[in-house]
C-alpha atoms as a PDB file:
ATOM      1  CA  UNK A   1     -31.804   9.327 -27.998  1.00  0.00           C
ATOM      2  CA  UNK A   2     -28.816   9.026 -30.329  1.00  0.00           C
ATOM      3  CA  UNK A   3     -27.758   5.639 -30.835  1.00  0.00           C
ATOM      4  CA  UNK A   4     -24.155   5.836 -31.198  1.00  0.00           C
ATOM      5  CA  UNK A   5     -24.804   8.079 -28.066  1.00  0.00           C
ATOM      6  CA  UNK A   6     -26.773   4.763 -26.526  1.00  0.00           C
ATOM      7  CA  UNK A   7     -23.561   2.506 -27.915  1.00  0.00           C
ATOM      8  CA  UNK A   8     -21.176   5.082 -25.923  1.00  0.00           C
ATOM      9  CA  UNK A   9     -23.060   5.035 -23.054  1.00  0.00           C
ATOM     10  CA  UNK A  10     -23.191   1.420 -22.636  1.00  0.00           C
ATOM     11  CA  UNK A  11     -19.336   1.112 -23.362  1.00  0.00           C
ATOM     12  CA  UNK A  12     -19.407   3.357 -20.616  1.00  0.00           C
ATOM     13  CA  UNK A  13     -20.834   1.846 -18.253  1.00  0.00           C
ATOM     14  CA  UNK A  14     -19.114  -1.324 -19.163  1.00  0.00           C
ATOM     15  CA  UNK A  15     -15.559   0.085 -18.334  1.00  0.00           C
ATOM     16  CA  UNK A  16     -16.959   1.562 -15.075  1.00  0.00           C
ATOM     17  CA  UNK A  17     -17.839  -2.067 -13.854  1.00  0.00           C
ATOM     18  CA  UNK A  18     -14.719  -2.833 -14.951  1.00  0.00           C
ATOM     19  CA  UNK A  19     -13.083  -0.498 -12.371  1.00  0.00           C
ATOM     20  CA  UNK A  20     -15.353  -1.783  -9.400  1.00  0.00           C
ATOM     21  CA  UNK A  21     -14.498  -4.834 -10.082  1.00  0.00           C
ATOM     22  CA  UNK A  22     -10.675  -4.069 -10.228  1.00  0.00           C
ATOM     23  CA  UNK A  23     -11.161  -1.980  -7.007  1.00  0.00           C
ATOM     24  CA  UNK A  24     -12.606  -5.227  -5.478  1.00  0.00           C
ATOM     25  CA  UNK A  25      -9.732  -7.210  -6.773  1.00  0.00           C
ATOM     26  CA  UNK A  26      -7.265  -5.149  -4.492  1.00  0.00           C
ATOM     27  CA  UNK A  27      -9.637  -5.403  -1.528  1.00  0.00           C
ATOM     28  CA  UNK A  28      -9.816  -9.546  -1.952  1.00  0.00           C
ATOM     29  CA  UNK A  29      -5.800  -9.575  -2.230  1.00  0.00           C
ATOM     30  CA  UNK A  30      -5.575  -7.310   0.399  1.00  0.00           C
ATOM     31  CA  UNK A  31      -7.345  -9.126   2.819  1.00  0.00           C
ATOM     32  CA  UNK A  32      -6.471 -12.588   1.780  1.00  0.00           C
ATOM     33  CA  UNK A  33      -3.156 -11.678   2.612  1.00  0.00           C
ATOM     34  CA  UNK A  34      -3.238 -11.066   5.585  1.00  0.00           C
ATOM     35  CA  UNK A  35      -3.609 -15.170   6.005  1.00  0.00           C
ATOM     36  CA  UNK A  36      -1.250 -16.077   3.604  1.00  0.00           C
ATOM     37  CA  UNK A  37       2.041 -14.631   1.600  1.00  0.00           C
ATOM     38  CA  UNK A  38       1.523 -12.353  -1.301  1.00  0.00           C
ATOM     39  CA  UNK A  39       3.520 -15.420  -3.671  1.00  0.00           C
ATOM     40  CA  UNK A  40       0.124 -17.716  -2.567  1.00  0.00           C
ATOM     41  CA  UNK A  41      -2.139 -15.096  -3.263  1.00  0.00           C
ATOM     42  CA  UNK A  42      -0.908 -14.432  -6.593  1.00  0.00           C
ATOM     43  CA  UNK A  43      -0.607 -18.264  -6.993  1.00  0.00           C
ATOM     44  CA  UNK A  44      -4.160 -18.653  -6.401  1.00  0.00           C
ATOM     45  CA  UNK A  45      -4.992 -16.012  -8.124  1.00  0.00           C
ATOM     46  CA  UNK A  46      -3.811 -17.489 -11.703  1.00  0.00           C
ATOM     47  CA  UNK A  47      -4.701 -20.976 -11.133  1.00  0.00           C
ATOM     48  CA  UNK A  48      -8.571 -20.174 -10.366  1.00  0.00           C
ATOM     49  CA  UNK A  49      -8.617 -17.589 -13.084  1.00  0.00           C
ATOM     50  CA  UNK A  50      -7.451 -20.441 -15.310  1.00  0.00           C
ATOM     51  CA  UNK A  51      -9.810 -22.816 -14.125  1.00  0.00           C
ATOM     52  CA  UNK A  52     -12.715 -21.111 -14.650  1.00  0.00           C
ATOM     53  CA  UNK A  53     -11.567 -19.997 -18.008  1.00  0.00           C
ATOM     54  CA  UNK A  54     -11.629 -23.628 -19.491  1.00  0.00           C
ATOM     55  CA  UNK A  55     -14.968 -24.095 -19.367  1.00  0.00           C
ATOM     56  CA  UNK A  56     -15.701 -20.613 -21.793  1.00  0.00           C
ATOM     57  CA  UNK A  57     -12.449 -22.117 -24.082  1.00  0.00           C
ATOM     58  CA  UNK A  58     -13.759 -25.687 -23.910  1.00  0.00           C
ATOM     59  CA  UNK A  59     -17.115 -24.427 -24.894  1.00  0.00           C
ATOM     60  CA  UNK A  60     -15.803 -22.410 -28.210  1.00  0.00           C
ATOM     61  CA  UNK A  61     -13.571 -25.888 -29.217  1.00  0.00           C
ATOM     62  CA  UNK A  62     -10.063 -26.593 -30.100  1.00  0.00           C
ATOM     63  CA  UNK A  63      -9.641 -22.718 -31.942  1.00  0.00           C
ATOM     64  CA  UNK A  64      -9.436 -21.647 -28.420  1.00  0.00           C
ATOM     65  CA  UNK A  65      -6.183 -24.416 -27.398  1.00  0.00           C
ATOM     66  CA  UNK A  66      -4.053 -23.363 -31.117  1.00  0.00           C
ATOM     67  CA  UNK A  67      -1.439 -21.659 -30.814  1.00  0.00           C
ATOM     68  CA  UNK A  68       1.106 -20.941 -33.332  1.00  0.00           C
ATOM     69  CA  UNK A  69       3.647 -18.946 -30.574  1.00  0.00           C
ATOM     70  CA  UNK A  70       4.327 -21.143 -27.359  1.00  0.00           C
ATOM     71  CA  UNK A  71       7.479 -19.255 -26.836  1.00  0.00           C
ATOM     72  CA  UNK A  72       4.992 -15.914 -26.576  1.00  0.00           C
ATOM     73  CA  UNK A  73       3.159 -17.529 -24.657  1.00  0.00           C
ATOM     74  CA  UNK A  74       6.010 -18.899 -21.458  1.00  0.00           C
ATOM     75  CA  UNK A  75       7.684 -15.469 -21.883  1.00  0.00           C
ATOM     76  CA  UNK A  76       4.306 -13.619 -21.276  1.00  0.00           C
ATOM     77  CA  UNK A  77       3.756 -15.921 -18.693  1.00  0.00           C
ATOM     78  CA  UNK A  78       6.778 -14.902 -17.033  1.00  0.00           C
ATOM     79  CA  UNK A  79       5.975 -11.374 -16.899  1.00  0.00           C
ATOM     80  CA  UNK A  80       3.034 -11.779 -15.614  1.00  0.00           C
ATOM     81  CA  UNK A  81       4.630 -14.130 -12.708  1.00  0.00           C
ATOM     82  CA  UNK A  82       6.630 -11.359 -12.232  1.00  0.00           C
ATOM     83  CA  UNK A  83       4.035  -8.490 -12.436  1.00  0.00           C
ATOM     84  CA  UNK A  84       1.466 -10.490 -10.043  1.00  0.00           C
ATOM     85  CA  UNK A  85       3.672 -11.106  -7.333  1.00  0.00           C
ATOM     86  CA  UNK A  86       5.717  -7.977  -7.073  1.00  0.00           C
ATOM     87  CA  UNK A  87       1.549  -5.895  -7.044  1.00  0.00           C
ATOM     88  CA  UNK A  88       0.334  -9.144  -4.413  1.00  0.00           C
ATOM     89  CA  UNK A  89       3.258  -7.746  -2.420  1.00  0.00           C
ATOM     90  CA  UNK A  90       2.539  -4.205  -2.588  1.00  0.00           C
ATOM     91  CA  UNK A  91      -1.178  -4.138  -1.858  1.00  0.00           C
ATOM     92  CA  UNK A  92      -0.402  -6.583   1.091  1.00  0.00           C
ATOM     93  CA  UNK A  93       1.598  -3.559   2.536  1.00  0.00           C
ATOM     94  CA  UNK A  94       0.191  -0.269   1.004  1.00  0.00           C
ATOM     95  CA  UNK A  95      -3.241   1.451   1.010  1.00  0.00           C
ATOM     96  CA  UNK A  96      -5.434   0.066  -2.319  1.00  0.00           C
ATOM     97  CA  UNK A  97      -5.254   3.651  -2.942  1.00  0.00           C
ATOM     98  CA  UNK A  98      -1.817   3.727  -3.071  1.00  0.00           C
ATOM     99  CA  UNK A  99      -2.018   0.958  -5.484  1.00  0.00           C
ATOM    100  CA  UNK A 100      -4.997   2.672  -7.775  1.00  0.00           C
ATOM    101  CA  UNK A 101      -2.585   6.021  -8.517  1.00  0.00           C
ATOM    102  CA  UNK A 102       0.572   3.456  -9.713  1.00  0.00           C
ATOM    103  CA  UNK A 103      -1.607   1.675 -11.464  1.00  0.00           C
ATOM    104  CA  UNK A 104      -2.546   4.995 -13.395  1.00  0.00           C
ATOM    105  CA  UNK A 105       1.398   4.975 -14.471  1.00  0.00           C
ATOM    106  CA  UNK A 106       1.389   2.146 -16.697  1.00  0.00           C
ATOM    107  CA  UNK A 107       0.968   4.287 -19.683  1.00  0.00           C
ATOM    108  CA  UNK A 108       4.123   6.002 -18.520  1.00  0.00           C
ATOM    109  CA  UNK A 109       6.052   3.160 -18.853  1.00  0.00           C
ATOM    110  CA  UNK A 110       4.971   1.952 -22.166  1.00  0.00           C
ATOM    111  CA  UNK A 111       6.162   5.482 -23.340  1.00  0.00           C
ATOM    112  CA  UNK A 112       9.221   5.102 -22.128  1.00  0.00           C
ATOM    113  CA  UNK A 113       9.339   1.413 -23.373  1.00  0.00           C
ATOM    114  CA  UNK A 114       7.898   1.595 -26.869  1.00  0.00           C
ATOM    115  CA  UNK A 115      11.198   3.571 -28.742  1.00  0.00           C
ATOM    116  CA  UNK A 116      13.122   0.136 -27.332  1.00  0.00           C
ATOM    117  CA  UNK A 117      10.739  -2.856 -28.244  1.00  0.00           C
ATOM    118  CA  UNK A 118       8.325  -0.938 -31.128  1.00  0.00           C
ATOM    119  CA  UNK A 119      10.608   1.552 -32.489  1.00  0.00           C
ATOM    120  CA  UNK A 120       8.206   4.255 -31.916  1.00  0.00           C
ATOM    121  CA  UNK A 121       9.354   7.696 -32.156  1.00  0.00           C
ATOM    122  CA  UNK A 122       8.822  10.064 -28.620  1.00  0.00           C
ATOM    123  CA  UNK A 123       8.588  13.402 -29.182  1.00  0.00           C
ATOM    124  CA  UNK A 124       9.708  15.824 -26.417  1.00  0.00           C
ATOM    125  CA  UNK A 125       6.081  17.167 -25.074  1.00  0.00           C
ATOM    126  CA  UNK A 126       5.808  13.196 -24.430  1.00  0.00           C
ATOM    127  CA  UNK A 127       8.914  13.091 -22.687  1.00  0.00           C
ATOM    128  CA  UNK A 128       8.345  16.131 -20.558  1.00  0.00           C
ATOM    129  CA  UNK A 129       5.025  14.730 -19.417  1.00  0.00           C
ATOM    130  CA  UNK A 130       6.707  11.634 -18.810  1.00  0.00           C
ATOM    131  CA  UNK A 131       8.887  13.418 -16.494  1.00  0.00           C
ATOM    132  CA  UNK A 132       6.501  15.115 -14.771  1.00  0.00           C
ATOM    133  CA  UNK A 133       4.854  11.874 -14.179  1.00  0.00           C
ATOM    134  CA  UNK A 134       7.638  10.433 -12.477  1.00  0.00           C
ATOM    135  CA  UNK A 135       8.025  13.407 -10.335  1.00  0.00           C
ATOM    136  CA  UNK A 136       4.466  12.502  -9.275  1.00  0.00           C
ATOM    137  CA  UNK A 137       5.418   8.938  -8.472  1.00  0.00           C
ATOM    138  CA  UNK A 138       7.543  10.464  -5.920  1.00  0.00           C
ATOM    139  CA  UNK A 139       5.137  12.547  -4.291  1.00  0.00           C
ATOM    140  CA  UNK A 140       2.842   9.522  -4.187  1.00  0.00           C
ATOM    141  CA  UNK A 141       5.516   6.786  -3.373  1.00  0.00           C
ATOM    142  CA  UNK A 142       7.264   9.337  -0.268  1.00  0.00           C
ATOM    143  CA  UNK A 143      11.243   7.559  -0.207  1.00  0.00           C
ATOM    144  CA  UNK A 144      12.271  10.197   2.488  1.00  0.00           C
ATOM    145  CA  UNK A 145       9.481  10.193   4.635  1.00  0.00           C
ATOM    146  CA  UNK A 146       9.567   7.326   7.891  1.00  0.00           C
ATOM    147  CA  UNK A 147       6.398   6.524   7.508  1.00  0.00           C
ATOM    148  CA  UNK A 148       7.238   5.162   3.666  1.00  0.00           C
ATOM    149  CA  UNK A 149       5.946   1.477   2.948  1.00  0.00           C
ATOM    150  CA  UNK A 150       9.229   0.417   1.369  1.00  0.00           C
ATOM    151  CA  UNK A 151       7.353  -2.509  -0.005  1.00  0.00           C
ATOM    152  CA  UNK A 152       5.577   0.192  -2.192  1.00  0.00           C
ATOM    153  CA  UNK A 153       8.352   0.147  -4.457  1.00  0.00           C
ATOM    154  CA  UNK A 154       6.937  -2.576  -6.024  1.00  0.00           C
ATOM    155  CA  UNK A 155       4.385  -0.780  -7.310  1.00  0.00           C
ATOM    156  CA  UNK A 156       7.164   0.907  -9.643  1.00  0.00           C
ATOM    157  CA  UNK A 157       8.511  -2.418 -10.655  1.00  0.00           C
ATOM    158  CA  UNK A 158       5.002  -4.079 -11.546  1.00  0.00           C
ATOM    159  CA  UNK A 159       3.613  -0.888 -13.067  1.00  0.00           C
ATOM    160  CA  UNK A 160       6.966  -0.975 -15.277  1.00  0.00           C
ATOM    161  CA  UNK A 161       6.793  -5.082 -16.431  1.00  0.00           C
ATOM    162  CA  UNK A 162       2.512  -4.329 -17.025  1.00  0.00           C
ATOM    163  CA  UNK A 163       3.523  -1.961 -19.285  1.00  0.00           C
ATOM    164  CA  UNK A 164       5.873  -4.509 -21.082  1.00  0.00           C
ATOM    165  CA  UNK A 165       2.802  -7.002 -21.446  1.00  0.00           C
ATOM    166  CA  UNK A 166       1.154  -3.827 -22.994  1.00  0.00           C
ATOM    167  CA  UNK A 167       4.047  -3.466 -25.195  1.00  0.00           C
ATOM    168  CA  UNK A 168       3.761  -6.996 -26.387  1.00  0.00           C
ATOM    169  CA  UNK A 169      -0.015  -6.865 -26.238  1.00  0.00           C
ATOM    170  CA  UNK A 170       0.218  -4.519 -28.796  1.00  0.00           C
ATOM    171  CA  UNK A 171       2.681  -6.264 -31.031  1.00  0.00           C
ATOM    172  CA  UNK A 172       0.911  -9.430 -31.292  1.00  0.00           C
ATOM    173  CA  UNK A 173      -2.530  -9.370 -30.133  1.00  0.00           C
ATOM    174  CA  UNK A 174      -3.866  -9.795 -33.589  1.00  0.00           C
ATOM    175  CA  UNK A 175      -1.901 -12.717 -33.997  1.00  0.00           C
ATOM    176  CA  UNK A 176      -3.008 -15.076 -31.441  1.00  0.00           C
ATOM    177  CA  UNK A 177      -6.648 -15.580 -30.176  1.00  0.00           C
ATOM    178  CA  UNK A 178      -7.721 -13.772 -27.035  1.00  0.00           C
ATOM    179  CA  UNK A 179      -8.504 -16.511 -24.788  1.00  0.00           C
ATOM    180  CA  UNK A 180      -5.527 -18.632 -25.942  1.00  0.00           C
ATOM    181  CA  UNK A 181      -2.953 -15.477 -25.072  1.00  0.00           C
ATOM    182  CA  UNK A 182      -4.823 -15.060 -22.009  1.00  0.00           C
ATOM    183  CA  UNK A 183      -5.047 -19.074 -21.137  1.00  0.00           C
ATOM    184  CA  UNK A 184      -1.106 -20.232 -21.907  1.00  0.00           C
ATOM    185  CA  UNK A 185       0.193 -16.904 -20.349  1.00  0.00           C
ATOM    186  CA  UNK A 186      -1.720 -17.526 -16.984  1.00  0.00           C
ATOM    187  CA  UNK A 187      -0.839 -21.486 -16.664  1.00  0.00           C
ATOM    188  CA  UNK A 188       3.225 -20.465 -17.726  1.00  0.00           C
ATOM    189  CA  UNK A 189       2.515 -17.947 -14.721  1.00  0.00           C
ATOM    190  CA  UNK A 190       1.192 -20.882 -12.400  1.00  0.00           C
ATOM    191  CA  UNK A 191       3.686 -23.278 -13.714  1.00  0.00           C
ATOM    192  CA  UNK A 192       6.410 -20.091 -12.477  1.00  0.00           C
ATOM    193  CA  UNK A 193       4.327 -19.171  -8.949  1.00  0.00           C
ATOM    194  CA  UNK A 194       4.114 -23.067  -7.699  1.00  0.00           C
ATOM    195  CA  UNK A 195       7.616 -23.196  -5.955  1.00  0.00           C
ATOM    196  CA  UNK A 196       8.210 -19.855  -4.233  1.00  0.00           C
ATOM    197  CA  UNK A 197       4.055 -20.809  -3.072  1.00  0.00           C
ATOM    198  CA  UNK A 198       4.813 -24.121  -1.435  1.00  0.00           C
ATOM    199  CA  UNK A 199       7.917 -23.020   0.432  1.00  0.00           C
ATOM    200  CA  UNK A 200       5.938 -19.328   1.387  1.00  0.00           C
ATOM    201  CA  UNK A 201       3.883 -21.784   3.841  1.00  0.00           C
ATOM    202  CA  UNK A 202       0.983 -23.889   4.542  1.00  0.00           C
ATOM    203  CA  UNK A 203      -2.340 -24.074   2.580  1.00  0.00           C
ATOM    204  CA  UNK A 204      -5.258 -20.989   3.042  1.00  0.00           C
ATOM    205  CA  UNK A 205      -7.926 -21.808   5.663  1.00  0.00           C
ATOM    206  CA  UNK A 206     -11.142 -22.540   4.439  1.00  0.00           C
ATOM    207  CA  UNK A 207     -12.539 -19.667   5.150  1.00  0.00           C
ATOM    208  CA  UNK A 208     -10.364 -17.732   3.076  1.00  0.00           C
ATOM    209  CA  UNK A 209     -10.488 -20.022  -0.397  1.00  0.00           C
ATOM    210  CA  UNK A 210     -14.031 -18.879  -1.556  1.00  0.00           C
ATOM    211  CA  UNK A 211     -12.032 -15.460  -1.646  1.00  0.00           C
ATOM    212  CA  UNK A 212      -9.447 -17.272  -3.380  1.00  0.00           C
ATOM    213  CA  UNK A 213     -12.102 -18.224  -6.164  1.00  0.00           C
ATOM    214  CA  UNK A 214     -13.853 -14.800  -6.268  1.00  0.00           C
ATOM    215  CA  UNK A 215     -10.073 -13.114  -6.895  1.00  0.00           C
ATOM    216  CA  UNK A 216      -9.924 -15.981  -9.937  1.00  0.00           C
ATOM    217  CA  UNK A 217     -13.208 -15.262 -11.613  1.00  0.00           C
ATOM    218  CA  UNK A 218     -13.281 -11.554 -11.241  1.00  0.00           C
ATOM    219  CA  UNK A 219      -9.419 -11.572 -12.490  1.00  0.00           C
ATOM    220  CA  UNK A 220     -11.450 -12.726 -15.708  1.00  0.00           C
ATOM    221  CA  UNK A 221     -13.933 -10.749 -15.575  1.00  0.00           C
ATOM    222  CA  UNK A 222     -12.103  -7.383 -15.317  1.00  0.00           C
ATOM    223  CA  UNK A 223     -10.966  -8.579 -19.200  1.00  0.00           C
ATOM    224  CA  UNK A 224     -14.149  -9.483 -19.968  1.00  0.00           C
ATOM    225  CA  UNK A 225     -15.774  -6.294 -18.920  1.00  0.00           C
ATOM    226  CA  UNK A 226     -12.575  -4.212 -20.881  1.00  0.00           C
ATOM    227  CA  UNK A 227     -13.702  -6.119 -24.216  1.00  0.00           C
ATOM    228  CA  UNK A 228     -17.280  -5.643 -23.714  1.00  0.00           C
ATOM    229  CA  UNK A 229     -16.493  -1.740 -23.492  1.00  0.00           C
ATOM    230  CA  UNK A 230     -13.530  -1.744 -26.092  1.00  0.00           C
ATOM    231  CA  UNK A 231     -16.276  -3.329 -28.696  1.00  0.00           C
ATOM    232  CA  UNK A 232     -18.622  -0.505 -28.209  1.00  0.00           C
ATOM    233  CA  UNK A 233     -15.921   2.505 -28.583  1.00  0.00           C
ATOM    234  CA  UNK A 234     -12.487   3.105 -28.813  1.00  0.00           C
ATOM    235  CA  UNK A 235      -9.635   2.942 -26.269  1.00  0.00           C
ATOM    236  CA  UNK A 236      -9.062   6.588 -26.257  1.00  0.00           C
ATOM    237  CA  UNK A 237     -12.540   7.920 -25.678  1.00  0.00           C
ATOM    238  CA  UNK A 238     -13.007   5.919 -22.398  1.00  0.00           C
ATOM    239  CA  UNK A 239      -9.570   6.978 -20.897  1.00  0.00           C
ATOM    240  CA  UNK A 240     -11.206   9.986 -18.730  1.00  0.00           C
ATOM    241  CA  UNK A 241     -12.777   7.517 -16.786  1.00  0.00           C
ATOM    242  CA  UNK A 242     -10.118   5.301 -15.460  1.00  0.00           C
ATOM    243  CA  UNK A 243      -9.571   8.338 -13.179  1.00  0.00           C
ATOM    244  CA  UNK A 244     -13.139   7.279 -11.543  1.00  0.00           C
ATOM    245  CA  UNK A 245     -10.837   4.270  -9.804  1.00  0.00           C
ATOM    246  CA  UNK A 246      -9.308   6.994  -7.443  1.00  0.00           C
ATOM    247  CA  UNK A 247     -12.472   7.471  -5.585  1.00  0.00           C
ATOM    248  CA  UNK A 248     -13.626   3.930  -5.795  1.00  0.00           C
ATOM    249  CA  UNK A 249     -10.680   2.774  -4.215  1.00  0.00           C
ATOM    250  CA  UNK A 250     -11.002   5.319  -1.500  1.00  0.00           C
ATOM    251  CA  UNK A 251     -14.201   4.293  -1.085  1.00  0.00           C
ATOM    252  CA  UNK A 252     -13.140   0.775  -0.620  1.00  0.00           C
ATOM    253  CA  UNK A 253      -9.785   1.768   1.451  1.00  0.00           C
ATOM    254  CA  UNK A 254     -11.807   3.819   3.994  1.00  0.00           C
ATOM    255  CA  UNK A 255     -14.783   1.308   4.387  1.00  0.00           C
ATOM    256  CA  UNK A 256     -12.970  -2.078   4.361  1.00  0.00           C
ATOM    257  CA  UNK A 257      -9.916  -0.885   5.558  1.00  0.00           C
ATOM    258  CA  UNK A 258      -9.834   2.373   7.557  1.00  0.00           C
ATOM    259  CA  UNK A 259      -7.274   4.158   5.028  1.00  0.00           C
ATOM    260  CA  UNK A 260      -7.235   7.701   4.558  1.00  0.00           C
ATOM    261  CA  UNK A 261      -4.823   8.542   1.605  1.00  0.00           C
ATOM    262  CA  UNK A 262      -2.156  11.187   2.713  1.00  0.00           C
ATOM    263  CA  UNK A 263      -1.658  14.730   1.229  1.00  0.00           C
ATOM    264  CA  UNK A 264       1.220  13.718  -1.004  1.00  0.00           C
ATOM    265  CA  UNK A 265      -0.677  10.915  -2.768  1.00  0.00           C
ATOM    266  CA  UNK A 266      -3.142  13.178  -3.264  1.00  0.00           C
ATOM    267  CA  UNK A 267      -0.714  16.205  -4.986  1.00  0.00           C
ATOM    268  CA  UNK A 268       1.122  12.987  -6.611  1.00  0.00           C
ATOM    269  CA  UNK A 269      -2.616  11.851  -8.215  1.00  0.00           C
ATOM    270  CA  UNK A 270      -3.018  15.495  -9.294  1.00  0.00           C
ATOM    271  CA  UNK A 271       0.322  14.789 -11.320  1.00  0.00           C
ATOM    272  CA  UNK A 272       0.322  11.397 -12.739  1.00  0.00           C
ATOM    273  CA  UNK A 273      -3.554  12.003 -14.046  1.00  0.00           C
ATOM    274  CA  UNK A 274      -3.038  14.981 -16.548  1.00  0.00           C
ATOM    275  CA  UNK A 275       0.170  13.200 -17.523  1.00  0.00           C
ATOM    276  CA  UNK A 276      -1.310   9.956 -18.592  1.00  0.00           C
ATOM    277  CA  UNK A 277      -3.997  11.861 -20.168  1.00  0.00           C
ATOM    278  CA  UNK A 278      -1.959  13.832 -22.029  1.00  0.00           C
ATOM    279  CA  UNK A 279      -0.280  10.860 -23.170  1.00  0.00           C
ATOM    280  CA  UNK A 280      -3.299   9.181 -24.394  1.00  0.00           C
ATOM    281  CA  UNK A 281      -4.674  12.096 -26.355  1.00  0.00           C
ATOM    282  CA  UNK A 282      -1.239  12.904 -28.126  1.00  0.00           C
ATOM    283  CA  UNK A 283      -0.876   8.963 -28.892  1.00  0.00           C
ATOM    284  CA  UNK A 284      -4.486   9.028 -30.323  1.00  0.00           C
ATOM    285  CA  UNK A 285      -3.998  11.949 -32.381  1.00  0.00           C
ATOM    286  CA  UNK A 286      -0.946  10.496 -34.193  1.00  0.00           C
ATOM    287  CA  UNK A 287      -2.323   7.480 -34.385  1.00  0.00           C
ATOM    288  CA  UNK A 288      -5.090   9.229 -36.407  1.00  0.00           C
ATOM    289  CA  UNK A 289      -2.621  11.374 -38.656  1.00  0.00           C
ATOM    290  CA  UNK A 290      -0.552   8.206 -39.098  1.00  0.00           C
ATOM    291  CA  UNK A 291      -3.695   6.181 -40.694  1.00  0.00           C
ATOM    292  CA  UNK A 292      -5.032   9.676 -42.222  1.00  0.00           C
ATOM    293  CA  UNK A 293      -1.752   9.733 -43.978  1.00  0.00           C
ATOM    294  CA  UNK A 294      -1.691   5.930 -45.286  1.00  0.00           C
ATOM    295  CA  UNK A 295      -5.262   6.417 -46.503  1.00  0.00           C
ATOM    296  CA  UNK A 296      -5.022   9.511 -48.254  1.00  0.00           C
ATOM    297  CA  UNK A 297      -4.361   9.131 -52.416  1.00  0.00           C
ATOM    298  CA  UNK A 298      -0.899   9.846 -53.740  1.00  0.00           C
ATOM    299  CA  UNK A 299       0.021  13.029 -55.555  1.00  0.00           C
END
């Protein structure tokens, strides 16, 4: 066999994990919650992800604790306090599918936020797929029906501030090591989540803290799994399968938790998929006539 076939496939596989695992991450949060408030879940969440990260950053020495942006750092915290608790509250309330197809909009929103923060130019097929998007949000998010899980509306609102970490991601990542951006950002978070989690109630029962470590680790791991793939391949050629989460999470939904998605999320998935897509393709493909155009000799 090929080997840069074998080095695809394996990148592969690595970013399907990655989904599982994600999939799993909604199912822990979802049932922890029903024990506890979505602010202690998210607490938890970020202080046993950060935990069991010191050991890894302990083990690589003092590059892994330098940082030369500490105000990065507390204001990337702060999104992600932000981001955390507003999707704890939304899978507490709506089916994980639910969550899966707003999760597929984050690439939506970093469209719409890059002209602002990178000064990227949108053209209009961008903003017409953006739109269209949207529309699906809608469909999946129902804001006439009765039967509407207001709380769903987070989803919007967390979907929107992960694409602003994506935004800044982007901006700086190759300025500050991995594990340090992922390290400060997560303790700022805990440092932000403490208060609103000791007045939200009582501590977990014991029963439900080995869940509590589980969410921590795999937290991690999702990243881990995403660099293990991103290594292998790039960004743009695995982005077909993040659509495999819709059916894992159904899967999960219906065994775990006896949810059947509804037509609308359904028709809304059937938007917000090609859109995203689309996105991703026509990013890619200036991205590669951008460096095409730097690397080519001048007249």
């Amino acid at each position: 066999m090929d080997r840069s076939l074998v080095k695809y496939l394996k990148a592969v596989l690595w970013f399907v994990l990655s989904l599982i695992v994600s999939c799993g991450n909604d199912a822990i949060t979802k049932y922890v919650g029903t024990y506890m408030s979505p602010w202690q879940v998210a607490f938890f969440r970020c202080f046993f992800g950060t935990i069991t990260l010191l050991p890894l950053m302990l083990y690589q020495g003092q590059v892994s604790f330098k940082t030369h942006r500490p105000l990065l750092h507390v204001m990337r915290g702060g999104l992600l306090f932000v981001a955390i608790s507003l999707w704890s509250h939304g899978v507490n309330e709506a089916p994980i599918t639910t969550a899966t197809i707003m999760s597929f909009t984050v690439p939506i929103f970093v469209l719409l936020l890059a002209p602002i923060f990178l000064r990227e130019r949108v053209t209009w097929p961008m903003w017409v797929a953006t739109l269209v998007g949207f529309g699906g949000i809608v469909l999946v998010l129902q804001p006439s029906s009765w039967s509407f899980y207001g709380t769903s509306l987070f989803f919007v609102l967390a979907a929107g501030v992960f694409g602003l970490l994506d935004i800044i991601n982007k901006k700086y990542v190759t300025q500050e090591p991995m594990l340090c951006m992922l390290f400060y950002s997560t303790l700022a978070a805990i440092v932000l989540l403490a208060l609103p989690a000791i007045y939200a109630g009582t501590m977990p029962p014991k029963h439900v803290i080995p869940w509590l470590l589980v969410l921590g680790i795999t937290s991690n791991l999702v990243l881990y799994l995403l660099l293990k793939a991103f290594t292998l391949t790039s960004v743009s050629s695995l982005a077909p399968f993040r659509y495999l989460e819709l059916p894992i999470s159904m899967g999960v939904g219906h065994l775990f938790f006896q949810e059947l998605p509804s037509r609308s999320s359904y028709l809304g998935a059937a938007m917000i998929i090609p859109c995203t897509l689309f996105i991703v393709y026509y990013q890619h493909r200036s991205n590669k006539r951008l460096l095409s155009s730097k690397n080519s000799p001048p007249c």
